[in-house]
C-alpha atoms as a PDB file:
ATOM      1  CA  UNK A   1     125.286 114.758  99.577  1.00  0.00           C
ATOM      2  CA  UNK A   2     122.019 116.862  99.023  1.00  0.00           C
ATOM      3  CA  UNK A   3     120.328 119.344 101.626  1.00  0.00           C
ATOM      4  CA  UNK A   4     116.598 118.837 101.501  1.00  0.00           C
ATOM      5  CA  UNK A   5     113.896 121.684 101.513  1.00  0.00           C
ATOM      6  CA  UNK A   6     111.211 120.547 103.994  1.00  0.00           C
ATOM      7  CA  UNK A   7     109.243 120.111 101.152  1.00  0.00           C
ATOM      8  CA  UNK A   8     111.092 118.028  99.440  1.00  0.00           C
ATOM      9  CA  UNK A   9     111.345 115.746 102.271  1.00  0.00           C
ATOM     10  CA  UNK A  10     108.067 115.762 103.102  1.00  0.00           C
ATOM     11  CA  UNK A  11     107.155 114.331  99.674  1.00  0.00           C
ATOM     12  CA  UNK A  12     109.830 111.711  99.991  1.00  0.00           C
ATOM     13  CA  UNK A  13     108.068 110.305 103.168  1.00  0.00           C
ATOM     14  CA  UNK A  14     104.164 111.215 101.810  1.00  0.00           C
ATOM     15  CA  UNK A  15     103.535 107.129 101.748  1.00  0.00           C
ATOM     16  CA  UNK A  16     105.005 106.820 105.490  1.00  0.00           C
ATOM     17  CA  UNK A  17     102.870 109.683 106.986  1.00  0.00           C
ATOM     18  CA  UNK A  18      99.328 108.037 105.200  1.00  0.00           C
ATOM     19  CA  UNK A  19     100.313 104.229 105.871  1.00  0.00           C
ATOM     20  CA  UNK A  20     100.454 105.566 109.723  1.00  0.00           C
ATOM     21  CA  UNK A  21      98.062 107.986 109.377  1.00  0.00           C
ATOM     22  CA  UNK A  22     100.427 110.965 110.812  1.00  0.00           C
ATOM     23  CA  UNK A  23      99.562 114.177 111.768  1.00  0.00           C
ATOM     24  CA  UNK A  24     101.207 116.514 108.748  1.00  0.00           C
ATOM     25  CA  UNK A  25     101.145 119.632 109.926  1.00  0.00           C
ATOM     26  CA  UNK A  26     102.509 118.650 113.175  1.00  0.00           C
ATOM     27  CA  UNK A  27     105.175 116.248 111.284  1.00  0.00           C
ATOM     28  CA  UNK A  28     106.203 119.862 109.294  1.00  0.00           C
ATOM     29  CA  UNK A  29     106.428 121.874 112.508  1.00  0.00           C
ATOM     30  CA  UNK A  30     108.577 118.759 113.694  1.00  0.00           C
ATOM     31  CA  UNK A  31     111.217 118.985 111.214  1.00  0.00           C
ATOM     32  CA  UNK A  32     111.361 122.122 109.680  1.00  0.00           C
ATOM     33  CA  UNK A  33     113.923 123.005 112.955  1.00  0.00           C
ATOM     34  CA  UNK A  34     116.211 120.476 110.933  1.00  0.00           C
ATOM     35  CA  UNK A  35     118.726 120.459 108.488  1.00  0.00           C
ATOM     36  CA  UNK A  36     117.342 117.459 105.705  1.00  0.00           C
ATOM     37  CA  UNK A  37     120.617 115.779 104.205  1.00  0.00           C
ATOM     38  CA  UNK A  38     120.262 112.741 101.424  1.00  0.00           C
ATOM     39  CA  UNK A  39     123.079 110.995 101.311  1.00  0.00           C
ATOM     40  CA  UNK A  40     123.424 109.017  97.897  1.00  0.00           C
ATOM     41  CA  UNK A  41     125.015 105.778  98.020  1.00  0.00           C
ATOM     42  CA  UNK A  42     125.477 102.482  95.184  1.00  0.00           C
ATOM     43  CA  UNK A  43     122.976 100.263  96.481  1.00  0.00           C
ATOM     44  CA  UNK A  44     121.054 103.063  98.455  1.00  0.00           C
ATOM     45  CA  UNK A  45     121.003 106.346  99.703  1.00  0.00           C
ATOM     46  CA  UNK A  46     120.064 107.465 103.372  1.00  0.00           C
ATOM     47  CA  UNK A  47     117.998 110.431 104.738  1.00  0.00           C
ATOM     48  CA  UNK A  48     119.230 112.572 107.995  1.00  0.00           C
ATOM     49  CA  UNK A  49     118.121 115.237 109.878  1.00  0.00           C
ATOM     50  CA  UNK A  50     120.856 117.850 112.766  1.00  0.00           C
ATOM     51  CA  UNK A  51     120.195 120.394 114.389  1.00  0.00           C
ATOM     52  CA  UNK A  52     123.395 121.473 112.669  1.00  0.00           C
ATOM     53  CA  UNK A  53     124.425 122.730 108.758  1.00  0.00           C
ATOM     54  CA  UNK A  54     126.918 121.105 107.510  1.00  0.00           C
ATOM     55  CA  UNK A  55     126.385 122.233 103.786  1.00  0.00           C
ATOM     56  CA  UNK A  56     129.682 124.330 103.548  1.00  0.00           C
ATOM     57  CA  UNK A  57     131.775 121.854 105.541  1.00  0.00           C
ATOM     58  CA  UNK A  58     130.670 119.066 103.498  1.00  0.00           C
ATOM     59  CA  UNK A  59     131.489 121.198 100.209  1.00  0.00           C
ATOM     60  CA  UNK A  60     134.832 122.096 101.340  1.00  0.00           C
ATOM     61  CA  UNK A  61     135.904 118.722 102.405  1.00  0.00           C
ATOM     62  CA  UNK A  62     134.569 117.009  99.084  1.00  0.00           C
ATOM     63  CA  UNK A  63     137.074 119.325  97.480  1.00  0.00           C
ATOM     64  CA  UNK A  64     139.759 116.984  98.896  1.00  0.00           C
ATOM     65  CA  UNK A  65     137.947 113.796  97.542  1.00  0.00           C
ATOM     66  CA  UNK A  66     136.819 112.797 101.121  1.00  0.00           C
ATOM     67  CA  UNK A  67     133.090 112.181 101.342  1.00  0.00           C
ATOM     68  CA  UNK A  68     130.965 111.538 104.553  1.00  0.00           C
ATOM     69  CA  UNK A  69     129.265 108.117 105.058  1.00  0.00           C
ATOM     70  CA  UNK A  70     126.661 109.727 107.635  1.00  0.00           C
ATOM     71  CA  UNK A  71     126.341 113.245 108.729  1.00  0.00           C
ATOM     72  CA  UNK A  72     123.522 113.667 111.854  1.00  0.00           C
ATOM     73  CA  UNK A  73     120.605 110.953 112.700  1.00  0.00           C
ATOM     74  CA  UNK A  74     119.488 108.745 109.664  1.00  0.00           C
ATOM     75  CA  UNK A  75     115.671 108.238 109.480  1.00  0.00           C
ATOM     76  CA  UNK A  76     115.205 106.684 105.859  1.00  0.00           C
ATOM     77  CA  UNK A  77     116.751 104.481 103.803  1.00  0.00           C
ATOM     78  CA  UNK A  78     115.846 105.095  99.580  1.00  0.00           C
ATOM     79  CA  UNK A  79     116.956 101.883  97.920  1.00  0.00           C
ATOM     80  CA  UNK A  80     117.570 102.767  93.879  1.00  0.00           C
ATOM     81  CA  UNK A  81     113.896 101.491  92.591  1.00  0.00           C
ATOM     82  CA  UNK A  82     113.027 104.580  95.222  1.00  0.00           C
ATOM     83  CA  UNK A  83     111.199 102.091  97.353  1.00  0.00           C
ATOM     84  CA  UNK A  84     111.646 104.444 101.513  1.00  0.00           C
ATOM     85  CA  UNK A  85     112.503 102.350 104.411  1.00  0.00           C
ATOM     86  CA  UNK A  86     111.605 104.201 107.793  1.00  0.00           C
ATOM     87  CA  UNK A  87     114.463 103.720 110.050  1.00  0.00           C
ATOM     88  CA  UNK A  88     114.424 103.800 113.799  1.00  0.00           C
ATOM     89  CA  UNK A  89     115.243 106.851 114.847  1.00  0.00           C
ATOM     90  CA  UNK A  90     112.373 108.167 112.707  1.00  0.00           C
ATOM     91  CA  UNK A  91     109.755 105.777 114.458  1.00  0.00           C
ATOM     92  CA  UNK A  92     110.785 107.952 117.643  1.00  0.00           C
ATOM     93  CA  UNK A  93     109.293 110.820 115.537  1.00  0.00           C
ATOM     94  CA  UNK A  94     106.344 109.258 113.656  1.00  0.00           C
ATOM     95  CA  UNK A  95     104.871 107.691 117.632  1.00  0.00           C
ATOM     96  CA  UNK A  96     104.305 111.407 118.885  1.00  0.00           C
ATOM     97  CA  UNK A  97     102.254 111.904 115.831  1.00  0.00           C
ATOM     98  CA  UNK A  98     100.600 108.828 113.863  1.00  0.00           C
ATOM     99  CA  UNK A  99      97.205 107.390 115.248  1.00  0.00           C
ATOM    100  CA  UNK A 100      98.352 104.354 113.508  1.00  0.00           C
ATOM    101  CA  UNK A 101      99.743 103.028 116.766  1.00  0.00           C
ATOM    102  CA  UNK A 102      99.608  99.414 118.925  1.00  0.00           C
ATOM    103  CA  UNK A 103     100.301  99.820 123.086  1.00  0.00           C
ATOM    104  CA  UNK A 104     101.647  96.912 124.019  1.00  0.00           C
ATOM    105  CA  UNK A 105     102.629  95.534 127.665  1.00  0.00           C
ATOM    106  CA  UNK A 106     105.911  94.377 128.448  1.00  0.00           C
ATOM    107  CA  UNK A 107     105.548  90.746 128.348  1.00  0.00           C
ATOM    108  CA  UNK A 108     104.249  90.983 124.704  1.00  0.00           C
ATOM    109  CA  UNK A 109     106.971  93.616 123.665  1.00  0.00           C
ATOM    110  CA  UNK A 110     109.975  91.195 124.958  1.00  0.00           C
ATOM    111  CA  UNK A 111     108.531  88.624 122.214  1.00  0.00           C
ATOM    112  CA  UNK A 112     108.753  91.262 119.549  1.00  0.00           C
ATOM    113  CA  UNK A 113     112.422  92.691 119.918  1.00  0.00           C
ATOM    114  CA  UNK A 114     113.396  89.212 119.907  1.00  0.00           C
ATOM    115  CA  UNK A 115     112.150  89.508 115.688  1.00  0.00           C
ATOM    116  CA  UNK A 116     109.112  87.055 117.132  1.00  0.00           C
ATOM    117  CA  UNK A 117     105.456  87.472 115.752  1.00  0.00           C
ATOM    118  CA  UNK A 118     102.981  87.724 118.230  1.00  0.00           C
ATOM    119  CA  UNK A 119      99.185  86.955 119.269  1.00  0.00           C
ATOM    120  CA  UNK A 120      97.007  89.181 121.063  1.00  0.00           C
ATOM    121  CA  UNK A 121      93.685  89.469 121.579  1.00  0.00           C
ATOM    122  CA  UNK A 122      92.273  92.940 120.407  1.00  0.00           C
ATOM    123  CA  UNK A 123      90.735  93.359 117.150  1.00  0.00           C
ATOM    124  CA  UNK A 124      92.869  96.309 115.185  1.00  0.00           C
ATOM    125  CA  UNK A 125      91.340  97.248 112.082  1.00  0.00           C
ATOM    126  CA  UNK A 126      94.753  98.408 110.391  1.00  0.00           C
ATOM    127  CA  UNK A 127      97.377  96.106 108.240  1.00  0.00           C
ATOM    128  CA  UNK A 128     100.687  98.277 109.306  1.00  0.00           C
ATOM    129  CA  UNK A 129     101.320 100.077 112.344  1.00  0.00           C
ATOM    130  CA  UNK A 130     103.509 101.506 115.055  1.00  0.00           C
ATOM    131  CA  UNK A 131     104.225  99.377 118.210  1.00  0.00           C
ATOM    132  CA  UNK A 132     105.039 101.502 121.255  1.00  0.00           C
ATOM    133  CA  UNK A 133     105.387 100.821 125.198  1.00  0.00           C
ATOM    134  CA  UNK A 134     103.355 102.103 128.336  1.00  0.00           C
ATOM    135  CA  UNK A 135     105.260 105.188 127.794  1.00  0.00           C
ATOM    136  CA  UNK A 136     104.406 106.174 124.361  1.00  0.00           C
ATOM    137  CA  UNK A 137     107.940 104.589 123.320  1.00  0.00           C
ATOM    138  CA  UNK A 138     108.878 103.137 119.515  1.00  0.00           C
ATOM    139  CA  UNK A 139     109.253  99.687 119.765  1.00  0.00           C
ATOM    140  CA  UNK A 140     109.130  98.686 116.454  1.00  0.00           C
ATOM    141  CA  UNK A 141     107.055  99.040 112.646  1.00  0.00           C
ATOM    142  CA  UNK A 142     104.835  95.791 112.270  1.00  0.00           C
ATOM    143  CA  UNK A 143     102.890  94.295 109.928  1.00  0.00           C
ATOM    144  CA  UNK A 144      99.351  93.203 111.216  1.00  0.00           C
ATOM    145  CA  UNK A 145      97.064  90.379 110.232  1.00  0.00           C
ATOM    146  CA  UNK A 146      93.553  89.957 111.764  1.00  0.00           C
ATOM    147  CA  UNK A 147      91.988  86.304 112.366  1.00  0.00           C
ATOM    148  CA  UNK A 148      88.118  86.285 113.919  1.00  0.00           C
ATOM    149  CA  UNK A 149      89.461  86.556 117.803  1.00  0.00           C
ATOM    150  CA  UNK A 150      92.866  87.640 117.430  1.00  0.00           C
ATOM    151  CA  UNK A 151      95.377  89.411 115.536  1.00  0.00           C
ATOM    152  CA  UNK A 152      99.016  88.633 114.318  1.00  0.00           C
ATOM    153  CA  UNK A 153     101.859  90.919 115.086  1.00  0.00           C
ATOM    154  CA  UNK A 154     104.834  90.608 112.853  1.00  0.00           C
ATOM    155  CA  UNK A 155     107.435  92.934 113.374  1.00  0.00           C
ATOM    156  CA  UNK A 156     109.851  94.683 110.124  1.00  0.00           C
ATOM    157  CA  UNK A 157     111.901  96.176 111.986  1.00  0.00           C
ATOM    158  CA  UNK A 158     112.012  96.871 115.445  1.00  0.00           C
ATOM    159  CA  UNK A 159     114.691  98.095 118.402  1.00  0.00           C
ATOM    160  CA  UNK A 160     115.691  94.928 118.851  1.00  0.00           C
ATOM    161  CA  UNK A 161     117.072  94.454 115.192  1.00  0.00           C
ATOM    162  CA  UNK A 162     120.907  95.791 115.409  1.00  0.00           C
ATOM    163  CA  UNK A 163     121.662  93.641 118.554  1.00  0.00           C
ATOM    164  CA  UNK A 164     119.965  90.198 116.590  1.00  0.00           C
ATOM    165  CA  UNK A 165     121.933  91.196 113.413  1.00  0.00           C
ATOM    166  CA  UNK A 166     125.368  92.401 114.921  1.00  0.00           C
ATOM    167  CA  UNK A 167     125.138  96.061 113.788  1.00  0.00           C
END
């Protein structure tokens, strides 16, 4: 396990903030009340943020060979060619502050947790953005493809992921 500076973190999810187009300043005020862990796996390693630090607990207990699989809320997942996967939890975050975002109605939104693609009839004039609800909610990251009258919504990974694939 490795405790992020804010800084550090902040580079790791650079790409994330500009492919949403995120407000940075307001995405450093966000989490610099958080404790940044990375925790490095085989195949991966995962990003979390508490309100808590856990730095000395961690050390002492790795002392006895026992080593924590998740400590707070993970956000990211780093695969080992260092390609970031935004998780979730972080598209809670990112929806208060990226412009990059789709409102959707329900209707529509009950196709997309489902892991459906979806037509609708506005013209957006971005390839990847952040679905939410009436309420400002994350739904889900999408892909977007425009056609002359309408445009394609195909989710990555939305809320309705862990209940399709049993985790």
């Amino acid at each position: 396990m490795k405790s992020l500076t804010i800084y550090e973190f902040l580079d790791i999810i650079d790409n994330i903030l500009g492919r949403f187009d995120c407000e940075r300043d307001a995405i450093y005020n966000y989490f610099s009340k958080y404790h940044v862990y990375e925790l490095l796996g085989e195949k991966f390693s995962q990003v979390s943020i508490s309100t808590s630090d856990f730095t000395d607990i961690i050390s002492k207990i790795s002392e006895i060979d026992l080593y924590p699989y998740m400590i707070g809320t993970p956000i990211l997942k780093i695969f080992n060619s260092r390609k970031v996967l935004p998780l979730i939890p972080l598209g809670n975050i990112l929806a208060m502050f990226c412009k990059k975002t789709i409102r959707l109605n329900e209707k529509i939104i009950n196709k997309l947790i489902y892991g459906n693609t979806v037509n609708i009839n506005k013209k957006i004039t971005f390839d990847r953005a952040i679905v939410v609800n009436k309420y400002g909610e994350f739904i889900a990251y999408v892909k977007v493809k425009r056609f002359e009258n309408s445009t394609l919504i195909i989710p990555e990974l939305d809320i309705g992921w862990y209940l399709r694939k049993g985790g």
